[in-house]
C-alpha atoms as a PDB file:
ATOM      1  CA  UNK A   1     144.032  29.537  94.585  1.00  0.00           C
ATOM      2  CA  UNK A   2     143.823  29.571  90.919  1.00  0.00           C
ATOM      3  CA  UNK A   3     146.127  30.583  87.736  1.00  0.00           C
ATOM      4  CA  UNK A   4     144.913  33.441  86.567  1.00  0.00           C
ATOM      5  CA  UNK A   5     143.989  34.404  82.495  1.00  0.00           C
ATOM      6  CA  UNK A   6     146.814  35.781  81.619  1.00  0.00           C
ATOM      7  CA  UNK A   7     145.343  37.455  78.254  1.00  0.00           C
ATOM      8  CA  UNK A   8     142.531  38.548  81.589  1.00  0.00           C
ATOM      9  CA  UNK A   9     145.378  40.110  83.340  1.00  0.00           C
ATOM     10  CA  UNK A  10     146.694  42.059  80.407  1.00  0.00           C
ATOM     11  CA  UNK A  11     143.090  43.396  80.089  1.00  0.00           C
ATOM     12  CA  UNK A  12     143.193  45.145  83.687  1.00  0.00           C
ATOM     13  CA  UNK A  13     146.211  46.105  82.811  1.00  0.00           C
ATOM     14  CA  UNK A  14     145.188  48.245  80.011  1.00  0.00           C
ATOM     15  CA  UNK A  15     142.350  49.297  82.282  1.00  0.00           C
ATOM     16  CA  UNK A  16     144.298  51.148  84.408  1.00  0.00           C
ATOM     17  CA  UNK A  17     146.556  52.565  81.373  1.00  0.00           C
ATOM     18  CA  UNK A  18     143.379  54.146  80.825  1.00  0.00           C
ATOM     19  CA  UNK A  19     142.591  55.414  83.810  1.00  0.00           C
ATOM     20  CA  UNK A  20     145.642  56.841  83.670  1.00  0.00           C
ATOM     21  CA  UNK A  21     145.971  58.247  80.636  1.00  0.00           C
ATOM     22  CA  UNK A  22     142.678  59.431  80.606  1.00  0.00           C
ATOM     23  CA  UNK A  23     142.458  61.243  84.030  1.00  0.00           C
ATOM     24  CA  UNK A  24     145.125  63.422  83.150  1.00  0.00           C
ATOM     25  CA  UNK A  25     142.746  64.875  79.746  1.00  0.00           C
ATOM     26  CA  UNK A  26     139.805  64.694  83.102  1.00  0.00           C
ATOM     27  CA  UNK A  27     141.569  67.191  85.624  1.00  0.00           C
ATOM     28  CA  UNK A  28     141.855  69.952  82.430  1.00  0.00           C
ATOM     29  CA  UNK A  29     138.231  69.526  81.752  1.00  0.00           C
ATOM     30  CA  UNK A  30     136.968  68.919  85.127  1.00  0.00           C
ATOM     31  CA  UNK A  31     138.905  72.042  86.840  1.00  0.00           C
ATOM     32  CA  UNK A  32     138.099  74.434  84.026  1.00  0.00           C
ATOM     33  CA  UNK A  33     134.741  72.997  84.575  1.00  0.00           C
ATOM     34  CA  UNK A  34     134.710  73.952  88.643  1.00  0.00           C
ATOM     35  CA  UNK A  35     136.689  77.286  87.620  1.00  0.00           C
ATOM     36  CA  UNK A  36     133.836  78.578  85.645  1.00  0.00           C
ATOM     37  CA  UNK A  37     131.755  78.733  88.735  1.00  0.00           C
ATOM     38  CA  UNK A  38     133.923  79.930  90.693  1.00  0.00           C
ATOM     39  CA  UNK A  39     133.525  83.906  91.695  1.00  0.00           C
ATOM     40  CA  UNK A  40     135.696  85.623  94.386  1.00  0.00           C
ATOM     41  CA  UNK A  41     133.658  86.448  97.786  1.00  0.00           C
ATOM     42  CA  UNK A  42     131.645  89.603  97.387  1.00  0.00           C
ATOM     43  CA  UNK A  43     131.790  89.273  93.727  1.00  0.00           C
ATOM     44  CA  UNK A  44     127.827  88.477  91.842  1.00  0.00           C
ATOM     45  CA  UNK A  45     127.425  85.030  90.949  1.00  0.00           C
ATOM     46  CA  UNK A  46     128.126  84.457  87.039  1.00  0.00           C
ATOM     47  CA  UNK A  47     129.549  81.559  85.245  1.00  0.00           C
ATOM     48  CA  UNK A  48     132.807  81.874  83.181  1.00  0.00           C
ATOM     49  CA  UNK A  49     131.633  80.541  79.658  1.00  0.00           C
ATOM     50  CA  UNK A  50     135.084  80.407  77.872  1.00  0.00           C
ATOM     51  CA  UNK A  51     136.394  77.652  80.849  1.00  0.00           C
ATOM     52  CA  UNK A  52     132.803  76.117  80.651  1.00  0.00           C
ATOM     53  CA  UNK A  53     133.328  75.800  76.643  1.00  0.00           C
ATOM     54  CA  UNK A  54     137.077  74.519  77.948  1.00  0.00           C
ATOM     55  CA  UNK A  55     135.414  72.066  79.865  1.00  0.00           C
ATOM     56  CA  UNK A  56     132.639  70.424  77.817  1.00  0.00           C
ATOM     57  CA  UNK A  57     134.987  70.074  74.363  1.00  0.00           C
ATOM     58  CA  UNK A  58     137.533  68.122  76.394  1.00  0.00           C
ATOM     59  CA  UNK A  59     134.898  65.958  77.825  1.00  0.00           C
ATOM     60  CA  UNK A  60     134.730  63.632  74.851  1.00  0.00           C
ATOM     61  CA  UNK A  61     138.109  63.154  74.991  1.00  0.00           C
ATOM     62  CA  UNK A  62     138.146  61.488  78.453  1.00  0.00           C
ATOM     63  CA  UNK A  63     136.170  58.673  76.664  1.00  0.00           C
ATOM     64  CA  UNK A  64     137.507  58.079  73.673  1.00  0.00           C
ATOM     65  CA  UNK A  65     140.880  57.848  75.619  1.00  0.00           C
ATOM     66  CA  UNK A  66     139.074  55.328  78.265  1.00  0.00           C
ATOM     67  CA  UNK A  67     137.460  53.252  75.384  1.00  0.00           C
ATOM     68  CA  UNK A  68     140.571  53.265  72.626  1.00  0.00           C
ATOM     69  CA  UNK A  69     143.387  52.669  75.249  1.00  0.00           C
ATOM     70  CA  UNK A  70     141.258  49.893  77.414  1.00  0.00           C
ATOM     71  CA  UNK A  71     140.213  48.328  73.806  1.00  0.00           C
ATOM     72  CA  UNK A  72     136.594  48.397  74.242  1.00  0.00           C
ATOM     73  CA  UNK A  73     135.151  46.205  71.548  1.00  0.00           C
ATOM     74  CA  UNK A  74     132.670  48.565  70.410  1.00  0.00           C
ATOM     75  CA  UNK A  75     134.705  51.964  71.225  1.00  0.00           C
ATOM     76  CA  UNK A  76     132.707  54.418  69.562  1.00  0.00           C
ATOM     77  CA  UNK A  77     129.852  54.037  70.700  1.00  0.00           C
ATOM     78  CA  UNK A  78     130.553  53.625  74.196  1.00  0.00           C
ATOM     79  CA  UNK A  79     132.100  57.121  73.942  1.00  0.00           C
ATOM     80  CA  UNK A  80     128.355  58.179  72.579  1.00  0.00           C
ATOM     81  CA  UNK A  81     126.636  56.895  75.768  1.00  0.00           C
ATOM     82  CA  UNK A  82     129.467  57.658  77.988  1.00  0.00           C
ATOM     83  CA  UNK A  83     128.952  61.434  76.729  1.00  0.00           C
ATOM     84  CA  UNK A  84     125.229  61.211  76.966  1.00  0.00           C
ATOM     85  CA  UNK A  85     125.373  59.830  81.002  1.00  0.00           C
ATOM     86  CA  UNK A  86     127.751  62.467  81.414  1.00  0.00           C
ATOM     87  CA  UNK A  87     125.221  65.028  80.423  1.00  0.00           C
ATOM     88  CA  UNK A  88     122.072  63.530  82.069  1.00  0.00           C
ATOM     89  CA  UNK A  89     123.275  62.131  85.269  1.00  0.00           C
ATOM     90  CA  UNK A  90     126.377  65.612  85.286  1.00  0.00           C
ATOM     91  CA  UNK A  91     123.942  68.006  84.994  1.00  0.00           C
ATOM     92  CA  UNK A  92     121.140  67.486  87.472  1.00  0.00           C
ATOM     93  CA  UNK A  93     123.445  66.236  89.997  1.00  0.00           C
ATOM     94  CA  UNK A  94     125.065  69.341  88.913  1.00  0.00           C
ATOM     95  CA  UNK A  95     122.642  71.576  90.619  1.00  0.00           C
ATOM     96  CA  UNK A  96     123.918  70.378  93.529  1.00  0.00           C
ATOM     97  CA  UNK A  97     127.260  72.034  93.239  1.00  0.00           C
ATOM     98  CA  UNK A  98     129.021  71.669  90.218  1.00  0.00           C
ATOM     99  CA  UNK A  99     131.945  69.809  90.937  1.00  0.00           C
ATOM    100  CA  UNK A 100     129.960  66.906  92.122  1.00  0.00           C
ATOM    101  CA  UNK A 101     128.097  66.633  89.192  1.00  0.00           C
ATOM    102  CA  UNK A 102     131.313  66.741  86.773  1.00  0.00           C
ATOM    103  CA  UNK A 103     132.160  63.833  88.998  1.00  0.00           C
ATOM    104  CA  UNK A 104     129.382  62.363  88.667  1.00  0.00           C
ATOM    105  CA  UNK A 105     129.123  62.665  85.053  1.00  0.00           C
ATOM    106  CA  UNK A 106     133.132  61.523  84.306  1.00  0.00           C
ATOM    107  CA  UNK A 107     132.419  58.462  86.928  1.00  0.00           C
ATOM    108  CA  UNK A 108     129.058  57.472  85.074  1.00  0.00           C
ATOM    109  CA  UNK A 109     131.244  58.009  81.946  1.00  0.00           C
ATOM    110  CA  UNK A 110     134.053  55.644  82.873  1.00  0.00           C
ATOM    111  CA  UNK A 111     131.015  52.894  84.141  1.00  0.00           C
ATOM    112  CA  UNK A 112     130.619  52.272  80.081  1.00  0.00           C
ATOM    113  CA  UNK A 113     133.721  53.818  78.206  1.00  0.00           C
ATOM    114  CA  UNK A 114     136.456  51.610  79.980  1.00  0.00           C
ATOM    115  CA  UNK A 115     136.429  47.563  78.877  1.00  0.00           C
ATOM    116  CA  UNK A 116     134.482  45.633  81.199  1.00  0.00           C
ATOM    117  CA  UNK A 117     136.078  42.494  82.060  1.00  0.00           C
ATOM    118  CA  UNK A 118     134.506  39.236  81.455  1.00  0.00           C
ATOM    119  CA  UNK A 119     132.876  38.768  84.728  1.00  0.00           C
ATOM    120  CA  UNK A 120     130.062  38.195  86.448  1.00  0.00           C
ATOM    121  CA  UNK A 121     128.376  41.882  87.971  1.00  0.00           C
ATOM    122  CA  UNK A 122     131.342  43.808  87.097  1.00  0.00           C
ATOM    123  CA  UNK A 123     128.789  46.207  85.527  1.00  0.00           C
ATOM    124  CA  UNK A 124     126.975  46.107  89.012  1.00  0.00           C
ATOM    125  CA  UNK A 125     129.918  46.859  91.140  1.00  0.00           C
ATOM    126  CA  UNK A 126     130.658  49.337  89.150  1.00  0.00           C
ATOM    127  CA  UNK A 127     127.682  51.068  89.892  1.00  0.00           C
ATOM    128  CA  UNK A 128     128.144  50.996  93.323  1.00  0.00           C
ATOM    129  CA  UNK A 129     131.171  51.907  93.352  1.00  0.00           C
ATOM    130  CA  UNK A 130     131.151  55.475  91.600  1.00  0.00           C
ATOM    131  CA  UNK A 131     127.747  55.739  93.517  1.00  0.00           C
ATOM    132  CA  UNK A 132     129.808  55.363  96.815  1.00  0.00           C
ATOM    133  CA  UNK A 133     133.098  57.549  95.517  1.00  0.00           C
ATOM    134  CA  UNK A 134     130.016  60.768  94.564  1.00  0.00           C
ATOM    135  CA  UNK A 135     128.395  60.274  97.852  1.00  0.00           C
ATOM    136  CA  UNK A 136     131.831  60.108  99.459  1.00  0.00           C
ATOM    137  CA  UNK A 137     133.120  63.278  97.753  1.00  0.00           C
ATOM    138  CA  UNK A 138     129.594  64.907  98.783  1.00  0.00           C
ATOM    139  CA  UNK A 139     130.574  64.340 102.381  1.00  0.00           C
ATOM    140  CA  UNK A 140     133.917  65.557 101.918  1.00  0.00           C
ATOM    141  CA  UNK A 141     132.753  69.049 100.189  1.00  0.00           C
ATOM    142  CA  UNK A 142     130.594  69.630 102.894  1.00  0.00           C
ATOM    143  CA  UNK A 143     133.406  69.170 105.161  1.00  0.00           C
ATOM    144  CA  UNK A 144     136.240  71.142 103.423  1.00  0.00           C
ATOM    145  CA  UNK A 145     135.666  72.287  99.724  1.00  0.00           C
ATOM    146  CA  UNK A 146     139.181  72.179  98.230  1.00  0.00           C
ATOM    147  CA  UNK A 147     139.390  68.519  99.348  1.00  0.00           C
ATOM    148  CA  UNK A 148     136.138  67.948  97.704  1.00  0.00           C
ATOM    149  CA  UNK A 149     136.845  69.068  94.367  1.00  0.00           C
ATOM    150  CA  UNK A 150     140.233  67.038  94.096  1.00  0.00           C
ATOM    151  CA  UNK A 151     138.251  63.899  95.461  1.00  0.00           C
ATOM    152  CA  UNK A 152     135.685  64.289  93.203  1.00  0.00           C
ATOM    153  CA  UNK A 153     138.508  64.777  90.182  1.00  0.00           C
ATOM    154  CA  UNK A 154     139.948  61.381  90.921  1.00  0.00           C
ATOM    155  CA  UNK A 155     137.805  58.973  93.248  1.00  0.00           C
ATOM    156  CA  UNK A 156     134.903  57.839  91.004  1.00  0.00           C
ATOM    157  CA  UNK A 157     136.967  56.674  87.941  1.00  0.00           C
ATOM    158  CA  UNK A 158     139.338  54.742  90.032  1.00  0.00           C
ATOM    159  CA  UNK A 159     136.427  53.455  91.957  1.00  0.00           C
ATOM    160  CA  UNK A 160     135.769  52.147  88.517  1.00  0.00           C
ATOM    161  CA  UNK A 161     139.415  50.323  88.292  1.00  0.00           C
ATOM    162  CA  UNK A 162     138.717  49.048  91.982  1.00  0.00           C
ATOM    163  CA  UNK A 163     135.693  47.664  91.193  1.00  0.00           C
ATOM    164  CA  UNK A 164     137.570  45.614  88.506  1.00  0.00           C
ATOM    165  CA  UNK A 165     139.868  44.294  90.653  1.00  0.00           C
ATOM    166  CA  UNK A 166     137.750  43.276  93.236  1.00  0.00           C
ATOM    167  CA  UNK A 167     135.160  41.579  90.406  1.00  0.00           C
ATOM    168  CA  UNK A 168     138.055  39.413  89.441  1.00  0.00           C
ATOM    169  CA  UNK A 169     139.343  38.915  92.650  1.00  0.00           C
ATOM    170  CA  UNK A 170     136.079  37.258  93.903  1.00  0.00           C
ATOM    171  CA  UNK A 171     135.993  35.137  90.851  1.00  0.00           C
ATOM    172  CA  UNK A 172     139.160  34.232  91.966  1.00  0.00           C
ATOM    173  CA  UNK A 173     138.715  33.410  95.199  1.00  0.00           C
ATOM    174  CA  UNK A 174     134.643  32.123  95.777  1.00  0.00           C
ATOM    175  CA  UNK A 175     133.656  31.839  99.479  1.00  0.00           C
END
């Protein structure tokens, strides 16, 4: 076993700070987001454009609080390409049902917005890892729903703190 970095530990640290911090700006954006298409049983399909408006000028906001609070060296920009993925990859997996692609959008977000530690395919695991937590939360809104849509508003940015931790504890410990 080795010591550990501590200025490396401190990093993670602030990681999850921002996940924290920066989920709780998500779940107002991402359930105003599923509320807009939401319409009561019998009722005709439309979307709510006031709680979609809600939704996508709080989105920004998710990622400048994940880049500014994890200390991203090159903040602002990040939050540029973090609102970009959350558009292209959001919206077409949107069609799918909308709450999957808001998750897929924030969890894409997250991927580039949050501080990557120095290590070795951290930007690799974290791929896989929101790519697992959206096909997860697919499975579990085909199953029930309501437990969908609150997976969906938390899994795939933690997956993104997960796949930190388990990044540096591989480097850690090497087989």
């Amino acid at each position: 076993m080795t010591a550990e970095d501590p200025s490396a530990e401190k990093g993670r640290r602030r990681t999850w700070l921002a996940i924290a911090l920066g989920t709780i700006v998500l779940l107002f954006s991402y359930f105003s987001f599923a509320a807009a298409f939401t319409t009561a049983p019998g009722e005709p399909t439309r979307v709510d454009s006031g709680l979609l408006a809600i939704s996508l000028a709080l989105a920004p906001f998710v990622f400048v609080v994940f880049a500014f609070v994890s200390r991203h060296r090159r903040a602002p920009t990040q939050v540029l390409r973090a609102m970009a993925l959350y558009l292209a990859i959001g919206l077409p997996v949107g069609l799918l049902t909308p709450a999957l692609g808001a998750a897929a959008g924030f969890g894409a977000g997250a991927i580039v917005s949050l501080a990557p530690p120095d290590l070795y395919g951290v930007t690799k695991r974290r791929i896989l890892a929101v790519t697992s937590a959206v096909l997860y939360t697919l499975a579990v809104l085909v199953v029930s729903t309501p437990a969908g849509v609150f997976t969906g508003a938390m899994l795939p940015v933690m997956a993104v703190g997960f796949a930190d931790e388990y990044t540096a504890w591989r480097a850690a410990n090497p087989a």
